[in-house]
Protein backbone atom coordinates (compact mmCIF):
# COMPACT_ATOMS: atom_id res chain seq x y z
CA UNK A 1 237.85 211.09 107.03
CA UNK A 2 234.88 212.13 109.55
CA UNK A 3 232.61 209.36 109.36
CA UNK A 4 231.03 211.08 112.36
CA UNK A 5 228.56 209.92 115.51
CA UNK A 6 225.52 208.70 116.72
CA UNK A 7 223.05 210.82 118.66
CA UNK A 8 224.25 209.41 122.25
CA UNK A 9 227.94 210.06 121.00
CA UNK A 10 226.72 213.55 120.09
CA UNK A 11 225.24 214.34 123.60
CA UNK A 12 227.84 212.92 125.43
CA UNK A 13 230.67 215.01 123.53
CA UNK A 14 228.22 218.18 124.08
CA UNK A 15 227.81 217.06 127.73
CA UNK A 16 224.09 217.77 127.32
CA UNK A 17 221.24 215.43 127.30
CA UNK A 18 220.13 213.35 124.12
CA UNK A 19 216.69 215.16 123.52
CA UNK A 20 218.81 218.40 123.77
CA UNK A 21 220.78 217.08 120.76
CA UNK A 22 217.48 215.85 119.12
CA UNK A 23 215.67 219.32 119.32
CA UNK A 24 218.87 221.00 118.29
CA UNK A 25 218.77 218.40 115.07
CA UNK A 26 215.38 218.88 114.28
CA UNK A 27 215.41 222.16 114.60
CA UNK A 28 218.56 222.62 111.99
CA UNK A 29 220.65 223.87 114.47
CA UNK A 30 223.26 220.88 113.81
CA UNK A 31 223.47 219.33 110.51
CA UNK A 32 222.53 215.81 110.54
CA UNK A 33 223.43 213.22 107.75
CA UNK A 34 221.30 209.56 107.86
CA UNK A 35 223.44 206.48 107.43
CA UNK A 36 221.34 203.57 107.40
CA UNK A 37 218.39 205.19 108.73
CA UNK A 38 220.01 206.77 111.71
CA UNK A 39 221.17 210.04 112.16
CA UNK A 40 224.78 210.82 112.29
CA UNK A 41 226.89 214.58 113.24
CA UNK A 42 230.02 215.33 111.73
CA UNK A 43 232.42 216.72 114.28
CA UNK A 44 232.48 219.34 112.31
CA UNK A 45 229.13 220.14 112.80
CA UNK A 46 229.26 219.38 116.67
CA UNK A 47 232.30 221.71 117.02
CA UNK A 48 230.20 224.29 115.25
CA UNK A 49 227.45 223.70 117.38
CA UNK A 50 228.94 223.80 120.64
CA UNK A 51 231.03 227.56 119.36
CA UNK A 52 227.40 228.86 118.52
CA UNK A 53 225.79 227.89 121.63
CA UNK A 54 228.40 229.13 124.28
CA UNK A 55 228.23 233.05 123.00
């Protein structure tokens, strides 16, 4: 079971910068989930991301 990661997890899996990974959630562009009133990303989501952002 993917119980998924926090924003800093996020950017460093991306290699990318946090408020690269907070834009990209905010904007929709990777599905975000709130577990206690933070925001977690599936790896699902992340793997998703990073195949629609290398094209």
């Amino acid at each position: 079971m993917d119980y998924g990661c926090s924003l800093v997890e996020a950017a460093r899996r991306l290699q990318v910068d946090q408020a690269t990974v907070l834009m990209a959630m905010q904007r929709g562009a990777i599905p975000t989930r709130y577990q206690n009133g933070r925001p977690v990303v599936t790896s699902n989501a992340l793997a998703e991301y990073k195949a629609r952002s290398r094209r």
